[in-house]
Protein backbone atom coordinates (compact mmCIF):
# COMPACT_ATOMS: atom_id res chain seq x y z
CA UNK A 1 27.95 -19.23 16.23
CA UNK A 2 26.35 -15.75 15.35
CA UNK A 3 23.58 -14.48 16.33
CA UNK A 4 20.88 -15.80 13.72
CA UNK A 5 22.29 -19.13 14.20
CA UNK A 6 21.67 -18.75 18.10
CA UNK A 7 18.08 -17.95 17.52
CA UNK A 8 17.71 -21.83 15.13
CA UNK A 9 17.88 -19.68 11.93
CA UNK A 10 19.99 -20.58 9.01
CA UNK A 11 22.17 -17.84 7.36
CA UNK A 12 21.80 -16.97 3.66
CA UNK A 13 24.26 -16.30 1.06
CA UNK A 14 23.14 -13.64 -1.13
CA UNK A 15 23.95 -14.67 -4.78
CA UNK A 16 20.72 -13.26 -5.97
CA UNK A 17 19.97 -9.01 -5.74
CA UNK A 18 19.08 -6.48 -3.09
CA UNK A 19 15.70 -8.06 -1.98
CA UNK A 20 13.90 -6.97 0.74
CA UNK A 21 12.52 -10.61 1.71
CA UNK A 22 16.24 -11.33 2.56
CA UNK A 23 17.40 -8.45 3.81
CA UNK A 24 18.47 -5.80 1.17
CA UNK A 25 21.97 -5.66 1.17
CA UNK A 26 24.87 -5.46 2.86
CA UNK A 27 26.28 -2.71 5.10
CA UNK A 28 30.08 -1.40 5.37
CA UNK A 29 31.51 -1.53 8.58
CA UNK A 30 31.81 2.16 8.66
CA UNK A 31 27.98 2.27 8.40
CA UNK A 32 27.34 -0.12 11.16
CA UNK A 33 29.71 1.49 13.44
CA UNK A 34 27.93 5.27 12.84
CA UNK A 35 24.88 3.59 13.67
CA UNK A 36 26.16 1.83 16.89
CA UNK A 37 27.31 5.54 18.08
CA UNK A 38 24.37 7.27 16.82
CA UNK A 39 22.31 4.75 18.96
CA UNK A 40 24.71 5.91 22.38
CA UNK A 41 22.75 9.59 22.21
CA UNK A 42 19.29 11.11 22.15
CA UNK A 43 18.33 13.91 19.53
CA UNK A 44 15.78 15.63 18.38
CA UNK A 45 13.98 13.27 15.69
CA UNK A 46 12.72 16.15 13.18
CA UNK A 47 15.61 17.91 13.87
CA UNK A 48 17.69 15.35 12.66
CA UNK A 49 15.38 14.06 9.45
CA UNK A 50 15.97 17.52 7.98
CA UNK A 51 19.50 17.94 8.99
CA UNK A 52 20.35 14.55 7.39
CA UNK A 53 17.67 15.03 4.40
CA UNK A 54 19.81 18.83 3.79
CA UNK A 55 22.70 17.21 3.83
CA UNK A 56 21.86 14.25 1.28
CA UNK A 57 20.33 17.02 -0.60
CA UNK A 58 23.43 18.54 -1.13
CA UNK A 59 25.15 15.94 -2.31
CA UNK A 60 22.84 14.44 -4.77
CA UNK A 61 22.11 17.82 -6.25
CA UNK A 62 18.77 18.21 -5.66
CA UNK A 63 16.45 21.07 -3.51
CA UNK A 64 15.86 18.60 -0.99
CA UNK A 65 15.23 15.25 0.17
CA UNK A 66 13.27 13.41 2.45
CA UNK A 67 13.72 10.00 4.72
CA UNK A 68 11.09 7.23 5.62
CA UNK A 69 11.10 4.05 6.51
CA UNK A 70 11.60 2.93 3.00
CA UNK A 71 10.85 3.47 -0.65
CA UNK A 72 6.98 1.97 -0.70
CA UNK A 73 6.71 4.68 2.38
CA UNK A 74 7.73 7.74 0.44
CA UNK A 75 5.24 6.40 -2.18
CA UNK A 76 2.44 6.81 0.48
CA UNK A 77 3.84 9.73 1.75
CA UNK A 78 4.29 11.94 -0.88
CA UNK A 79 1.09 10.64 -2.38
CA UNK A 80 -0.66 11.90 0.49
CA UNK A 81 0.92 15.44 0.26
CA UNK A 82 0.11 15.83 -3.63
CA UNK A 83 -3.24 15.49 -2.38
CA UNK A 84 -3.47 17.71 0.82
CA UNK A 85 -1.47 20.59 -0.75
CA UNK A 86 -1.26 23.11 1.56
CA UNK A 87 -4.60 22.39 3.41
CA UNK A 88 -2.95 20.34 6.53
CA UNK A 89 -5.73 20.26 8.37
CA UNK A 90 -6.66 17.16 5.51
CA UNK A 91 -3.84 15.41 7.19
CA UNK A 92 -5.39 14.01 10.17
CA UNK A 93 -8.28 12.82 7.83
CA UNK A 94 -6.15 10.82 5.61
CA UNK A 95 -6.99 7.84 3.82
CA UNK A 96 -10.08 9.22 3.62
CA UNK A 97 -9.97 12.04 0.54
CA UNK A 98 -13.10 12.80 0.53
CA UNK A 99 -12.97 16.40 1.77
CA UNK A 100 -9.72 17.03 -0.44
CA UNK A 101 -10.21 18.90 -3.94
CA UNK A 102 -7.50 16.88 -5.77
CA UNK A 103 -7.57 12.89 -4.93
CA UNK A 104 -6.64 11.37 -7.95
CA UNK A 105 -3.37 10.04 -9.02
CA UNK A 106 -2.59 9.11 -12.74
CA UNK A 107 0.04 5.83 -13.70
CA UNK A 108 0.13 4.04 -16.84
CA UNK A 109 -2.39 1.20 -16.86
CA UNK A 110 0.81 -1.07 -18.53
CA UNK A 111 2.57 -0.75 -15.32
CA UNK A 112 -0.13 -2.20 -13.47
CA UNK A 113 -0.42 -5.11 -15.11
CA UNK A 114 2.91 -6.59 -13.81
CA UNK A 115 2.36 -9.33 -11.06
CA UNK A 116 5.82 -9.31 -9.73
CA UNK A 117 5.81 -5.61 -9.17
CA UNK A 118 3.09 -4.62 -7.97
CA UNK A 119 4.37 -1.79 -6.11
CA UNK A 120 2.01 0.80 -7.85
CA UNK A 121 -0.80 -0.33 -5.05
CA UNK A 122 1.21 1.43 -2.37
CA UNK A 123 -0.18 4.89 -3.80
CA UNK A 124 -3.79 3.29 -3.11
CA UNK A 125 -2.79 3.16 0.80
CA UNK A 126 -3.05 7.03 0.54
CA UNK A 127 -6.57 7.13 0.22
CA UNK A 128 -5.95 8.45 -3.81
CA UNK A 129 -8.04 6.94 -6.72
CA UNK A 130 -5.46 5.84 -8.89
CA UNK A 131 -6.53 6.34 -12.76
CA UNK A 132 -4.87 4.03 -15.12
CA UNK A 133 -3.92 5.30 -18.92
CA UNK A 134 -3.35 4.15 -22.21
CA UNK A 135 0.26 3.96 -23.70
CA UNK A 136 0.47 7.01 -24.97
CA UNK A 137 0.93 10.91 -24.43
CA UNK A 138 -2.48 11.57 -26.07
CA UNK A 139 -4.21 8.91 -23.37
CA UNK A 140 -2.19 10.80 -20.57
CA UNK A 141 -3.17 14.02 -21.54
CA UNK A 142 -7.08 12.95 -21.39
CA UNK A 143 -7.02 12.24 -18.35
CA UNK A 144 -5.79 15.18 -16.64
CA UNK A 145 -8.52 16.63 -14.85
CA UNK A 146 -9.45 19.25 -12.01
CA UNK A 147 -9.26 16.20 -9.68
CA UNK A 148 -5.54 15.32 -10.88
CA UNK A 149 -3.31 15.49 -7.47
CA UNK A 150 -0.03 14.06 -9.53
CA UNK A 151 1.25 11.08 -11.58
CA UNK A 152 3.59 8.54 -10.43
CA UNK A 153 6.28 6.44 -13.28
CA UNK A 154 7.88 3.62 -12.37
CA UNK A 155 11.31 3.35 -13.64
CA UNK A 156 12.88 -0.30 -14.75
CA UNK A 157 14.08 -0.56 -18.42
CA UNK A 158 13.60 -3.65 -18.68
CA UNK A 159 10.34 -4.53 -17.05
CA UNK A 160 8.59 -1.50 -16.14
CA UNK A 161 9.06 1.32 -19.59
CA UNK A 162 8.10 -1.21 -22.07
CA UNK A 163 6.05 0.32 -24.45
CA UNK A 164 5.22 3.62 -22.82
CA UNK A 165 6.62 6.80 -23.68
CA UNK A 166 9.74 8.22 -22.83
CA UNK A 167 10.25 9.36 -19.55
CA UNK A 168 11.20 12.64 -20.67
CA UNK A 169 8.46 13.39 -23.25
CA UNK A 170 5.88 12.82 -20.46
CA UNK A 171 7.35 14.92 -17.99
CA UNK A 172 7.47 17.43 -20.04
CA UNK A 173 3.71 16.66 -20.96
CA UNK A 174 2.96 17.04 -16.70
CA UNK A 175 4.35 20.35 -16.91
CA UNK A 176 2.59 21.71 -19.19
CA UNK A 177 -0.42 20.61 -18.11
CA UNK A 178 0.53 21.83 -14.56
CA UNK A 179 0.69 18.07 -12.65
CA UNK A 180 3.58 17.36 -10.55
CA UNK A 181 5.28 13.84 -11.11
CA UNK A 182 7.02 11.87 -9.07
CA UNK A 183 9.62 8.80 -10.09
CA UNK A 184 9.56 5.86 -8.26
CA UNK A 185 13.51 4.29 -9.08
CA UNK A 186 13.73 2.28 -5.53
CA UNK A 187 16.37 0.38 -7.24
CA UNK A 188 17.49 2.43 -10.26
CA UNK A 189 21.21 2.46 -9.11
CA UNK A 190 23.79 2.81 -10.04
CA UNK A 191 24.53 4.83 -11.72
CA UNK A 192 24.95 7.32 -9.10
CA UNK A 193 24.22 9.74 -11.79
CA UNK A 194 20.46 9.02 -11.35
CA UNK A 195 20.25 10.63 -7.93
CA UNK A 196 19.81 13.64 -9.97
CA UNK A 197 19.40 12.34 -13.49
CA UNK A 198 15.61 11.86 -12.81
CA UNK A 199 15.16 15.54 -11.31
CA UNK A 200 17.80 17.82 -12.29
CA UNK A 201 18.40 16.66 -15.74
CA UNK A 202 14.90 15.39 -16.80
CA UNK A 203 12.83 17.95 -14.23
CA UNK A 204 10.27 15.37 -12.58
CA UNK A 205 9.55 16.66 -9.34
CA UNK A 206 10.69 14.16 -7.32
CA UNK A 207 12.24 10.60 -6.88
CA UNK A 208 12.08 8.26 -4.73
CA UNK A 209 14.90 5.28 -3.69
CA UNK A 210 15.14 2.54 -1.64
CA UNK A 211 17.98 3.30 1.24
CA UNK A 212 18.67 -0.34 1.69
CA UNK A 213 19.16 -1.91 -1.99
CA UNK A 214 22.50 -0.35 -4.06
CA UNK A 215 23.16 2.02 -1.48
CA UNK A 216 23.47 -0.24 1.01
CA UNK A 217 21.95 1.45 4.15
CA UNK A 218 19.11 0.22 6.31
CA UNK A 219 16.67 -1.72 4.87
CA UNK A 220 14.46 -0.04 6.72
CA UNK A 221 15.17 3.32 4.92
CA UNK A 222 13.70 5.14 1.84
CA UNK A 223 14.69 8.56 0.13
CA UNK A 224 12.77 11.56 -1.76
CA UNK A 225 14.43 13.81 -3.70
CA UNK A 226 13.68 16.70 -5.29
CA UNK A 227 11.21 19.59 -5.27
CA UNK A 228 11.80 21.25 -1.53
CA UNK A 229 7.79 22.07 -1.22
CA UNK A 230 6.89 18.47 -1.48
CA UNK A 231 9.50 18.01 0.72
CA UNK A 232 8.93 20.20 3.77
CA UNK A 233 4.81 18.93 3.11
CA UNK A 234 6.42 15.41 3.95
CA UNK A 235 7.24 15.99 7.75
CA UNK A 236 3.12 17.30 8.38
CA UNK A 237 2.96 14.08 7.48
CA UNK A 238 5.85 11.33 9.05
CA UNK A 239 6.51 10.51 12.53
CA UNK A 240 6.56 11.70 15.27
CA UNK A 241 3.45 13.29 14.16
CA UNK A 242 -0.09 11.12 14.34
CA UNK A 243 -0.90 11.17 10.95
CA UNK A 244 -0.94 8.92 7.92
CA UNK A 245 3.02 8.26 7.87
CA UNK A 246 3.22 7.72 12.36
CA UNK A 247 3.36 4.08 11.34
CA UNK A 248 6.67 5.02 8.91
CA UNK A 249 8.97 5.38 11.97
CA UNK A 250 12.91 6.25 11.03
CA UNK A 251 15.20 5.38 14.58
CA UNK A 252 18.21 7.92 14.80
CA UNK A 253 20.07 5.21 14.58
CA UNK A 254 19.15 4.84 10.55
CA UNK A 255 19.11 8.24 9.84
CA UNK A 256 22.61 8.34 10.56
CA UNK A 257 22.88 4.94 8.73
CA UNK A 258 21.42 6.07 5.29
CA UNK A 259 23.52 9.34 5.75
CA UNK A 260 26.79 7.35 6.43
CA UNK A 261 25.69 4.80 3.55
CA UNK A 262 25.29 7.94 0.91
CA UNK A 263 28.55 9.79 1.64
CA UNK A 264 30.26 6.52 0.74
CA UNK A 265 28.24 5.49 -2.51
CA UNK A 266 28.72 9.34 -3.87
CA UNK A 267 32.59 8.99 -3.12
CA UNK A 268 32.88 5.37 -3.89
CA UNK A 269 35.02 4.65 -6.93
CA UNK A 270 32.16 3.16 -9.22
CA UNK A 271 34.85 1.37 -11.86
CA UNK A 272 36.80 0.03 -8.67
CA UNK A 273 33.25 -1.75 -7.12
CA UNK A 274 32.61 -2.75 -10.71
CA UNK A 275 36.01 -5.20 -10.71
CA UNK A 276 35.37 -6.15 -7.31
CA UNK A 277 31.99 -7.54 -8.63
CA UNK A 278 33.43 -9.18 -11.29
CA UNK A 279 36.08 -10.46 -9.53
CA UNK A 280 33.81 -12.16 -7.94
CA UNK A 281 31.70 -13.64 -11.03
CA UNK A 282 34.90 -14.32 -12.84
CA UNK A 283 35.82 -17.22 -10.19
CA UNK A 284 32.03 -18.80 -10.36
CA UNK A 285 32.78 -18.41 -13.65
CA UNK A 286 36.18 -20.50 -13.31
CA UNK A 287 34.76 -23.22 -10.19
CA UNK A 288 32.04 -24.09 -13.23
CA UNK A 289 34.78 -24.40 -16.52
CA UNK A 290 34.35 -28.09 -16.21
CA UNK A 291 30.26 -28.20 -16.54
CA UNK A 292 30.15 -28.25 -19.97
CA UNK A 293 25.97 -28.67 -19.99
CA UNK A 294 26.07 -25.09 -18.27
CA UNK A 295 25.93 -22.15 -20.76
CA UNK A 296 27.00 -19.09 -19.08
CA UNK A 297 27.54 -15.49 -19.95
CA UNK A 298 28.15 -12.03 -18.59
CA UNK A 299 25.69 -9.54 -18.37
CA UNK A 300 26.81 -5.66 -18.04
CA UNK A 301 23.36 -5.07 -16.22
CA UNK A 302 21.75 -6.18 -13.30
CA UNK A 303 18.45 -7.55 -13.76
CA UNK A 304 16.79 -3.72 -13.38
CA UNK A 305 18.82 -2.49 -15.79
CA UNK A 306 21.35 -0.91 -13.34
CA UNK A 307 25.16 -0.56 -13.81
CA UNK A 308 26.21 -3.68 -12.29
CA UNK A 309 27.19 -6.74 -13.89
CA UNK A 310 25.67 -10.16 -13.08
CA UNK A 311 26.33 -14.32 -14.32
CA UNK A 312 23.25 -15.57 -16.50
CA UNK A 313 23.57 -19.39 -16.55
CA UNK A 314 21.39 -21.49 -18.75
CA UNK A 315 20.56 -24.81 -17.19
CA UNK A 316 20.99 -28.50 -18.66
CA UNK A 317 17.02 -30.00 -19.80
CA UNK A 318 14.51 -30.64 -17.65
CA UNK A 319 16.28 -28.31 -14.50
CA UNK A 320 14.79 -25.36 -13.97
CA UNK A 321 15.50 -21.94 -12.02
CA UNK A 322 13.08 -21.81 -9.95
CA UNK A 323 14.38 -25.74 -8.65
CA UNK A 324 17.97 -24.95 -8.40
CA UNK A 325 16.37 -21.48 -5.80
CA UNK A 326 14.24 -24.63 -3.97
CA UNK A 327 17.62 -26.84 -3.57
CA UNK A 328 20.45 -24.04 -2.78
CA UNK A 329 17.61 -22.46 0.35
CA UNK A 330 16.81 -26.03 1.50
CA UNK A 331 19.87 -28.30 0.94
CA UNK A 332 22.99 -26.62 2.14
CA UNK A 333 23.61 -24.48 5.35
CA UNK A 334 24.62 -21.94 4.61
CA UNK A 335 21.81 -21.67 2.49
CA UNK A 336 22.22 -19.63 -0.86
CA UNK A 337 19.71 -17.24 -2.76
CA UNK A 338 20.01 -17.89 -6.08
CA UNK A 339 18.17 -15.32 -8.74
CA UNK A 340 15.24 -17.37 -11.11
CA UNK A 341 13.00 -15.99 -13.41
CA UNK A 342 9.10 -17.26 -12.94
CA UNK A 343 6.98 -17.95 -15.64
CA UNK A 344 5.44 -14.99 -17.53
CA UNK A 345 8.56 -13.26 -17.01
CA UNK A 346 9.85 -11.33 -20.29
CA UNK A 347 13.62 -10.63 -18.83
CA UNK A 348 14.43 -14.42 -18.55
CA UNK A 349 13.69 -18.18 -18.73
CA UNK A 350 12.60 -20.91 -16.29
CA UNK A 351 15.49 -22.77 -17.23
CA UNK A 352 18.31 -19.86 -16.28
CA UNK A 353 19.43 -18.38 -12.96
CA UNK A 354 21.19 -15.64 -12.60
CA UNK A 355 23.86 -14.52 -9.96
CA UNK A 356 25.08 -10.98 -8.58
CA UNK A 357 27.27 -10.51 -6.79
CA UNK A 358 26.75 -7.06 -4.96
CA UNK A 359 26.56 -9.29 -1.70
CA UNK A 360 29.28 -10.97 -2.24
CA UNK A 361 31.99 -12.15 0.24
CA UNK A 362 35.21 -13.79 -0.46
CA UNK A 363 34.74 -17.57 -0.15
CA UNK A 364 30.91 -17.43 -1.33
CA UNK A 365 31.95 -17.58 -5.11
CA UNK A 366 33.38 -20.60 -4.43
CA UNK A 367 30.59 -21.81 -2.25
CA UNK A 368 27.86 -20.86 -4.34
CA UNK A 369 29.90 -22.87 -7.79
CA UNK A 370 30.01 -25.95 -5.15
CA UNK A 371 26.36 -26.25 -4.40
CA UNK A 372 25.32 -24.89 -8.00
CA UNK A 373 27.37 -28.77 -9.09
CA UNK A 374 25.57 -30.52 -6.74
CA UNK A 375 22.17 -29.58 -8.13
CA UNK A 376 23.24 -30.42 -11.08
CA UNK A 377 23.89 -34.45 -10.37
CA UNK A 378 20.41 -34.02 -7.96
C-alpha cells in the first residue's frame, strides 16, 4: 500500500490536465530526489530565493525572476509592489492602499467575466482597486490615470484573448503611456519559448507561471520573470519578512525543486515528450477501436492552447462529460480524472471529455480505455 492509501484515501489517475485540486502534476525522480537532499541541510532562505531566482533567470533569458508559493501568489505579490514603488515603508500597511499614490490596477473587463477563471480576483487581495475596460485600445487608454499602479493580461487563447486586442499592440500601448504590465501565463507552456516570448520578445514587464503545472515542480511553487526592479521589490515583500506575502512561504526544499524541475524542462527534448504523450493517446485511442458510438479525434493543443496534444471524445446521446468525471472519481479505485467541459463553456461540449496525457504512466492508458467502456454500458 502507499502512503495515501494508508491514510483511507483513494489514488487518482490523472487523465485530465495539471490541476491544482488534484495535485498539479507529476515530478521526475531527479526532482524528488534534489528535494529529499535539499531537505538534509539548513540555508539561508533569501539567500537561496535569489540564488535560485538568478539562476532561472539565466536560463529563461530574462533580467530576473522571482519564486512564491505559486502563480496566484506572484499575482498578489507583484501587485503589491506596482503599488508601493519604492516607498517600503507602505509595505507593512498593505492591503490597505490608502496612503499609497498609485492603487489602481487596470484588466480587461472581458476577462472578468469568466466563471471558471476567476483568477483576476487574486490582484484584489493586494489591497488594489481593480478598474475593468472595454475591448479595445481606445477604452484602455482612457483609463490610464495618475492613480494607475499597472495592468495585468491574462494569457489563454482560447478562453481568456477572445475579443481583446493583441497582446502586443497593448503592451506597446502601456509603454507609451508609462504603465508597467505584467502577464499572468500560469499555464501557458509549452512552448518553452514563452518563458521569454512574453518579456523579451513582446517587452511586458513581467510574467508570471505556475511552478507545478507543465513544468512539473512543486505545486506549491510560482515564478516571475522579467523586469529585475520589480523583482528585487518582491523580497520587501515575501517571507521571511512580516508583510503582505509572510503567508506565501517557499521551504528550501521547493526552491531547489522548481530549480531542478526548470533545468530539465529547458533541456528536455520537446519533440521527444511530444511522442511520449502520444504514445500514450494513441493506445486509448486503440483499447476504444471497437466503440463505434465514440467519436474521437486528436487535438495538437491542450485545452489552454499549449503545445501538447490531448484525445477529444464525443460521447453516445444522453451521456454527458461531466457524468462520465462523476463515474471514473466514484466507481473505480484507482479513481481517474477525466477532463469535461461545464455548461457555458465556449472550448467544448457537455457531451465530450477530453484526455491528456502529461500525467500519464504506462498501464493508465489502458486503465483509463477500461473504465471509459464501462461507463458507457452504465
Amino acid at each position: 500500500m502507499n502512503i495515501y492509501e494508508n491514510l483511507g484515501l483513494k489514488t487518482i489517475v490523472n487523465a485530465s490536465d495539471t490541476y491544482t485540486r488534484i495535485g498539479g502534476s507529476r515530478m521526475s525522480e531527479n526532482v524528488l530526489s534534489a528535494m529529499c537532499e535539499a531537505g538534509r541541510y539548513f540555508v539561508d532562505i533569501v539567500e537561496l530565493n535569489k540564488t535560485v531566482s538568478h539562476e532561472i533567470a539565466t536560463m529563461t533569458q530574462n533580467e530576473a525572476a522571482f519564486i512564491s508559493s505559486g502563480g496566484a501568489a506572484c499575482v498578489v505579490i507583484t501587485a503589491s509592489c506596482l503599488m508601493v514603488g519604492n516607498d517600503f515603508e507602505l509595505a507593512s500597511e498593505l492591503p490597505d492602499t490608502s496612503r499609497c499614490s498609485k492603487n489602481e490596477i487596470i484588466v480587461f473587463e472581458n476577462q472578468t467575466k469568466i466563471p471558471m477563471l476567476p483568477y483576476w480576483h487574486l490582484i484584489e487581495l493586494s489591497g488594489a482597486k481593480l478598474v475593468k475596460v472595454g475591448a479595445s485600445l481606445d477604452e484602455l487608454e482612457k483609463a490610464v490615470c495618475d492613480r494607475t499602479a499597472g495592468m495585468y493580461f491574462f494569457a489563454a487563447d482560447v478562453i481568456y484573448e477572445e475579443g481583446l486586442p493583441p497582446l502586443k499592440d497593448v503592451i506597446s500601448l502601456m509603454h507609451t503611456l508609462g504603465v508597467p504590465i505584467i502577464v499572468d501565463a500560469a499555464a501557458q507552456l509549452p512552448p518553452k519559448s514563452n518563458l521569454w516570448y512574453y518579456t523579451r520578445d513582446l517587452g511586458a514587464n513581467g510574467v508570471i507561471f505556475s511552478g507545478g503545472k507543465f513544468l512539473a515542480g512543486p505545486q506549491s511553487t510560482g515564478l516571475f520573470l522579467g523586469d529585475k526592479q520589480i523583482a528585487d521589490r518582491c523580497y520587501a515583500f515575501a517571507n521571511p519578512n512580516v508583510s503582505i506575502g509572510r503567508p506565501y512561504k517557499v521551504g528550501k526544499e521547493e526552491f531547489i525543486g522548481i530549480y531542478t524541475a526548470m533545468k530539465e524542462f529547458i533541456e528536455s527534448d520537446a519533440e521527444a515528450v511530444k511522442r511520449s504523450q502520444n504514445k500514450h493517446l494513441d493506445l486509448i485511442e486503440k483499447s476504444l477501436l471497437d466503440c463505434k458510438d465514440l467519436q474521437i479525434r486528436r487535438s495538437h493543443q491542450a485545452r489552454l492552447a499549449q503545445d501538447a496534444p490531448m484525445l477529444i471524445v464525443d460521447l453516445p446521446e444522453g451521456k454527458t462529460g461531466a457524468d462520465c468525471s462523476k463515474f471514473m472519481l466514484e466507481s473505480c479505485n484507482p479513481a481517474i480524472d477525466i477532463g469535461h467541459y461545464l455548461r457555458g463553456d465556449d472550448s467544448g461540449m457537455e457531451s465530450q471529455i477530453f484526455i491528456n496525457s502529461i500525467n500519464l504512466r504506462d498501464g493508465e492508458p489502458e486503465y483509463i480505455a477500461e473504465i471509459l467502456k464501462a461507463f458507457l454500458k452504465y
